[in-house]
Each structure stands twice: as structure tokens, then as C-alpha cells.
PDB file of N, CA and C in Angstrom:
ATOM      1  N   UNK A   1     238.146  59.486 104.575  1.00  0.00           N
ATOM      2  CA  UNK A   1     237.496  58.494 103.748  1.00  0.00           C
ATOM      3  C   UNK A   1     236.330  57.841 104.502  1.00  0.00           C
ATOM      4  N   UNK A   2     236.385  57.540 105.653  1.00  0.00           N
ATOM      5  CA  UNK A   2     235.660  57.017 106.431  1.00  0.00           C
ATOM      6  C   UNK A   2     233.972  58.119 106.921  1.00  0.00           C
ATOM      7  N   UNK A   3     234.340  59.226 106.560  1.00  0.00           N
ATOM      8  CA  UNK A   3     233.207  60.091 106.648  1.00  0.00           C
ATOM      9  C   UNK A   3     232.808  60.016 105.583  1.00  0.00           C
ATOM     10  N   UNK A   4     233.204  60.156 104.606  1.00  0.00           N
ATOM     11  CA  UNK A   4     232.689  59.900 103.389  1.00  0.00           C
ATOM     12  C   UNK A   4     232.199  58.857 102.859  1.00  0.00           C
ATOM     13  N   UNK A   5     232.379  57.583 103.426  1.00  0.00           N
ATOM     14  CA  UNK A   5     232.388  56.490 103.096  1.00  0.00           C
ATOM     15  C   UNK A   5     230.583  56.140 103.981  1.00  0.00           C
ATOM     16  N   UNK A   6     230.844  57.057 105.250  1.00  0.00           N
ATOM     17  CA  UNK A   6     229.432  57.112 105.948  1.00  0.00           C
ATOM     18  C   UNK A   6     228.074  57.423 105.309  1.00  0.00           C
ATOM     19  N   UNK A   7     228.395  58.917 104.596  1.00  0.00           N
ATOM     20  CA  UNK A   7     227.514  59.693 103.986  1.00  0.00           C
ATOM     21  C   UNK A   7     226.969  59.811 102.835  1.00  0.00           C
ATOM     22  N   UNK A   8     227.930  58.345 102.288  1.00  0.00           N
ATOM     23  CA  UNK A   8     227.169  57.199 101.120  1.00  0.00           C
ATOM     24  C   UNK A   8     226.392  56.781 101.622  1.00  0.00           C
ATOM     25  N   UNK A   9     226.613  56.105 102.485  1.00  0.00           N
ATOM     26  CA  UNK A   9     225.964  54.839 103.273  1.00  0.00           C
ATOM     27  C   UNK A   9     224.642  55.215 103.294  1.00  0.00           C
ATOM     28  N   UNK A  10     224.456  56.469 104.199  1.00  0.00           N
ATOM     29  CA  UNK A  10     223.265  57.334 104.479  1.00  0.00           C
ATOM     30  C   UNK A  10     222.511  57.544 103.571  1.00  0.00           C
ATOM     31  N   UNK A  11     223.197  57.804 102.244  1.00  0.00           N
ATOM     32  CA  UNK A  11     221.990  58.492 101.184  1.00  0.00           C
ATOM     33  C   UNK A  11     221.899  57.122 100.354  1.00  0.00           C
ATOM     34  N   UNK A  12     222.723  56.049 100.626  1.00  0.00           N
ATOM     35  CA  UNK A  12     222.029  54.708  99.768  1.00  0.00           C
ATOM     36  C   UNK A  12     220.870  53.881 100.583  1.00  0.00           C
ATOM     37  N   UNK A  13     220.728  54.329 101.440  1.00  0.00           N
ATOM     38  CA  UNK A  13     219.491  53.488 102.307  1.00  0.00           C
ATOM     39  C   UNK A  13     218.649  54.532 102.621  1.00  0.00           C
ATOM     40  N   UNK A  14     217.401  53.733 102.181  1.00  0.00           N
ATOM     41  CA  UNK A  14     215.957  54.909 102.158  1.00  0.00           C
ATOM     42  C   UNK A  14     215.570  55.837 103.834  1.00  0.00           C
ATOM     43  N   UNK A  15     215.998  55.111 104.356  1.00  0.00           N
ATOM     44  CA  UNK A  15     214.931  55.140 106.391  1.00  0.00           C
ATOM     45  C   UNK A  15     216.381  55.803 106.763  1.00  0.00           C
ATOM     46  N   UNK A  16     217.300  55.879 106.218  1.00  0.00           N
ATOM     47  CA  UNK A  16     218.357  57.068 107.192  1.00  0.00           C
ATOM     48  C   UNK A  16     218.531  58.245 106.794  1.00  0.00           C
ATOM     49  N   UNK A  17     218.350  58.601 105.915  1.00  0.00           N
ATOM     50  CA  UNK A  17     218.013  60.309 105.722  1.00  0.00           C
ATOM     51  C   UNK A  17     216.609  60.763 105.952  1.00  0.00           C
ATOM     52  N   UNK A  18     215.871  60.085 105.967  1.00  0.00           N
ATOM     53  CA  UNK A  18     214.629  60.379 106.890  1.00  0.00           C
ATOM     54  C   UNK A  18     214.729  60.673 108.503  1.00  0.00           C
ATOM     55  N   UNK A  19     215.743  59.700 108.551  1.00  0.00           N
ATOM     56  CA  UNK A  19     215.498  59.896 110.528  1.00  0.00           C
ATOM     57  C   UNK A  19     216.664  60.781 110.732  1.00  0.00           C
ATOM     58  N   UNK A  20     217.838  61.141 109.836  1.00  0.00           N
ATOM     59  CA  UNK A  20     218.456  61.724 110.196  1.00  0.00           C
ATOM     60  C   UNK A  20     217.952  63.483 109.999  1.00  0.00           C
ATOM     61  N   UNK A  21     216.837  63.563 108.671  1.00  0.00           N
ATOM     62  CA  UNK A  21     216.179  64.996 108.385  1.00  0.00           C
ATOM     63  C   UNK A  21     215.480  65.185 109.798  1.00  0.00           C
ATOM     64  N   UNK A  22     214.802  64.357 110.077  1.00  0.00           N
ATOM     65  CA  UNK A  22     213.459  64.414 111.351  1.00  0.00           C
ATOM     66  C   UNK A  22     214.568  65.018 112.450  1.00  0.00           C
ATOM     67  N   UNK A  23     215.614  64.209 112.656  1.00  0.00           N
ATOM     68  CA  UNK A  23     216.576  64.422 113.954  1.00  0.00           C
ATOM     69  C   UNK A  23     217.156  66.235 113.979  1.00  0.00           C
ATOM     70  N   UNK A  24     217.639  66.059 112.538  1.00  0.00           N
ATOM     71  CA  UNK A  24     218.216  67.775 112.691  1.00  0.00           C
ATOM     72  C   UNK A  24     217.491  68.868 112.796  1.00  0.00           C
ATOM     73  N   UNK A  25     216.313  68.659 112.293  1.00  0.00           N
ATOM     74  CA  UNK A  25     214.871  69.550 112.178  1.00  0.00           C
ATOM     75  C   UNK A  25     214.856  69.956 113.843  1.00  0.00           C
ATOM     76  N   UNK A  26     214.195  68.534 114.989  1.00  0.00           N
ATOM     77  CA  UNK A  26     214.449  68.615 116.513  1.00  0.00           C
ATOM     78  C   UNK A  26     215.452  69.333 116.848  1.00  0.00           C
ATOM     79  N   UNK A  27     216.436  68.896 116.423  1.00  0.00           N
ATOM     80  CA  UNK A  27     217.745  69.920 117.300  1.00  0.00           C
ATOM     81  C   UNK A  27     217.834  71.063 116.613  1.00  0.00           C
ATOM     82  N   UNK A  28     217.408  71.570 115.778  1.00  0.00           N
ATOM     83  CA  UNK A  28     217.573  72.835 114.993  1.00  0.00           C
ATOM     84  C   UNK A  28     216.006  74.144 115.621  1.00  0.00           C
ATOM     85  N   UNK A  29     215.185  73.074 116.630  1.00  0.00           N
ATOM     86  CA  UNK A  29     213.816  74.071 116.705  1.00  0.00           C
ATOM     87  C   UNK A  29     213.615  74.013 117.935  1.00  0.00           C
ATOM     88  N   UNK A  30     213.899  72.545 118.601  1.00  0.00           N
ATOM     89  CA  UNK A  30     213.617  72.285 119.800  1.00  0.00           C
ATOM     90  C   UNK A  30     215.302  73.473 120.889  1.00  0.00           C
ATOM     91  N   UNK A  31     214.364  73.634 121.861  1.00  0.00           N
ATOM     92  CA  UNK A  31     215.565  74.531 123.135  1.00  0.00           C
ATOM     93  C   UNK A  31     216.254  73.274 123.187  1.00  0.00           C
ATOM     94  N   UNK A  32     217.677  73.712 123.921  1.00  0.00           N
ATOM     95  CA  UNK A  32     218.862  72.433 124.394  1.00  0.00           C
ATOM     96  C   UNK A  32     218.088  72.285 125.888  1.00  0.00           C
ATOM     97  N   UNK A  33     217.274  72.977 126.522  1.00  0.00           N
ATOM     98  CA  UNK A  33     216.777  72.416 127.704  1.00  0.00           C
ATOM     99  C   UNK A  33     215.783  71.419 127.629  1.00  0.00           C
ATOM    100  N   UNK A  34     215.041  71.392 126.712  1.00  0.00           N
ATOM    101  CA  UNK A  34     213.723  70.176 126.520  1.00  0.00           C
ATOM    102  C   UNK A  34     214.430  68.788 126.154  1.00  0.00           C
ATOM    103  N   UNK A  35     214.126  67.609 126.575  1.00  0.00           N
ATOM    104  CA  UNK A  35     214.283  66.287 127.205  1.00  0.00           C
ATOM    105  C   UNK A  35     214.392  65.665 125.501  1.00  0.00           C
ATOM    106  N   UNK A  36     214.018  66.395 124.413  1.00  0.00           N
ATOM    107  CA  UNK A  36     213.606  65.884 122.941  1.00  0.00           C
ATOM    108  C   UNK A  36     214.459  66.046 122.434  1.00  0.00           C
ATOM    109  N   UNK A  37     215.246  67.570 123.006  1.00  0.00           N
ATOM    110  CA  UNK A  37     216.492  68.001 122.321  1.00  0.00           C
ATOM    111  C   UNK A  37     217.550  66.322 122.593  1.00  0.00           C
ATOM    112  N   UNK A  38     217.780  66.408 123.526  1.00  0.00           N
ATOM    113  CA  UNK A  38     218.675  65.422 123.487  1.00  0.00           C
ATOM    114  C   UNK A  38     218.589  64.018 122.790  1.00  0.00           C
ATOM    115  N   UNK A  39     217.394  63.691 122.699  1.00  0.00           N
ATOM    116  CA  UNK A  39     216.781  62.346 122.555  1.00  0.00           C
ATOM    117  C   UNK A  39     217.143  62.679 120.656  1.00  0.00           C
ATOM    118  N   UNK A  40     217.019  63.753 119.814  1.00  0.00           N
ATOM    119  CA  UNK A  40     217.220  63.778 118.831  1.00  0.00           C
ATOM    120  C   UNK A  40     219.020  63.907 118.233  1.00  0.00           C
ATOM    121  N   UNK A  41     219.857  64.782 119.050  1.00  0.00           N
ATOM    122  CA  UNK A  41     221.185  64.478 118.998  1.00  0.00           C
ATOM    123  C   UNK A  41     221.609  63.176 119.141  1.00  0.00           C
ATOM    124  N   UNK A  42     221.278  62.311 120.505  1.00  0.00           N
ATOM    125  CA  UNK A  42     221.209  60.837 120.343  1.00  0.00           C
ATOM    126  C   UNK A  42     221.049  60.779 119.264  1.00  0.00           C
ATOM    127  N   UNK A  43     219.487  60.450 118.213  1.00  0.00           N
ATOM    128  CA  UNK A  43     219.334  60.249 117.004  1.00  0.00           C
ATOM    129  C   UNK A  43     220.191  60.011 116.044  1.00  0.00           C
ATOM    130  N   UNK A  44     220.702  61.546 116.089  1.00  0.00           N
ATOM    131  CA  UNK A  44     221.730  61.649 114.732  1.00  0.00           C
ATOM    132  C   UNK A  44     223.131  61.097 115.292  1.00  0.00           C
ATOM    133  N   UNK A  45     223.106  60.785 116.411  1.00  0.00           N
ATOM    134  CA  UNK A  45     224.577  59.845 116.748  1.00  0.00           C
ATOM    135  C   UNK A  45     224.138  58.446 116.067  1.00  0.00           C
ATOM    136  N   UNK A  46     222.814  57.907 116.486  1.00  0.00           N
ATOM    137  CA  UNK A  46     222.654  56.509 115.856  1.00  0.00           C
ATOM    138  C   UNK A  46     222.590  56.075 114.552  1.00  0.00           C
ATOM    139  N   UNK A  47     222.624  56.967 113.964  1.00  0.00           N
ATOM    140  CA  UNK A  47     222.157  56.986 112.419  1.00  0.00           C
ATOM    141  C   UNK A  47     223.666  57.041 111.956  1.00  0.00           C
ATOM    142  N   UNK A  48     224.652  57.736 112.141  1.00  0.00           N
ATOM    143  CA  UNK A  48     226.237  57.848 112.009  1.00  0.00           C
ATOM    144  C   UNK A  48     226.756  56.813 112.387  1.00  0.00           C
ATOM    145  N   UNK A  49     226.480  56.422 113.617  1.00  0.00           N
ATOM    146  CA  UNK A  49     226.994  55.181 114.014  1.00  0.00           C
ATOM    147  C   UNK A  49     226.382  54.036 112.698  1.00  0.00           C
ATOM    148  N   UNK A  50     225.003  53.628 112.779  1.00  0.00           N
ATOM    149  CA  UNK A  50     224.419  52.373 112.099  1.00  0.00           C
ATOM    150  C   UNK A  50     225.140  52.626 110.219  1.00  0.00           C
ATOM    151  N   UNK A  51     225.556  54.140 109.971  1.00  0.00           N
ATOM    152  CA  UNK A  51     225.848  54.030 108.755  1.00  0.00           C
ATOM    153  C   UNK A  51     227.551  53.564 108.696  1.00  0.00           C
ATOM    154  N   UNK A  52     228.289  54.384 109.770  1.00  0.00           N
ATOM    155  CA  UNK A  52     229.644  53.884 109.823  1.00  0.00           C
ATOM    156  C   UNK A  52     230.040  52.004 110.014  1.00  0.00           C
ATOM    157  N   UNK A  53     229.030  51.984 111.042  1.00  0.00           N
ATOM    158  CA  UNK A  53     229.201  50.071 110.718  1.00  0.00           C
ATOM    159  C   UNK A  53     229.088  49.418 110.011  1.00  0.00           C
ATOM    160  N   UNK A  54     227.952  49.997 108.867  1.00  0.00           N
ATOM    161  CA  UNK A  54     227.689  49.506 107.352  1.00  0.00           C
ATOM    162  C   UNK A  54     228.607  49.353 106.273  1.00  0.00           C
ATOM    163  N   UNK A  55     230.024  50.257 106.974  1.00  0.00           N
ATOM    164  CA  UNK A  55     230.378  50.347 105.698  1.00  0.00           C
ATOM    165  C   UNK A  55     232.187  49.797 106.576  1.00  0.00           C
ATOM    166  N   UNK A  56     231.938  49.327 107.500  1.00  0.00           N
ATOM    167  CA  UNK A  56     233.340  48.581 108.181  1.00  0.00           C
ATOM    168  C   UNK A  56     233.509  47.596 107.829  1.00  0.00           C
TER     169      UNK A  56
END
């Protein structure tokens, strides 16, 4: 419930499926060795996180 409850969250607020599209795009093109790769997994951790607190 709680994942689900996230992935509302996400698609009811405009600026988090944006940063979360931008984020998976990076980790989906960028190598796991470049410094961006990571900085975009971060990303999509913060965006999960800021939506899971939204909805605690």
C-alpha cells in the first residue's frame, strides 16, 4: 500500500515526474562509471523518498 500510496503521490504533483523522467533517462544512457550516473540514482531515491513522506 505504501508503494502505491507513493506513486500517487508522484503523478499528483507536477515537478516529480519530471525529475523523476530526467533521472531514469541518466541512469538508463549514462555508463555506471560516470560521476552523473550516480548523482541521478540519488535523484530517483529523492523523489521516492519526498513522495513517500507526502503521503506519511
Amino acid at each position: 500500500m505504501t508503494i502505491w500510496a507513493a506513486e500517487v503521490e508522484v503523478e499528483r504533483r507536477p515537478d516529480l515526474p519530471a525529475r523523476r523522467r530526467a533521472a531514469e533517462h541518466a541512469v538508463q544512457t549514462l555508463d555506471r562509471d560516470d560521476p552523473a550516473w550516480r548523482a541521478a540514482m540519488n535523484e530517483l531515491q529523492a523523489v521516492l523518498t519526498e513522495a513517500r513522506e507526502a503521503t506519511a
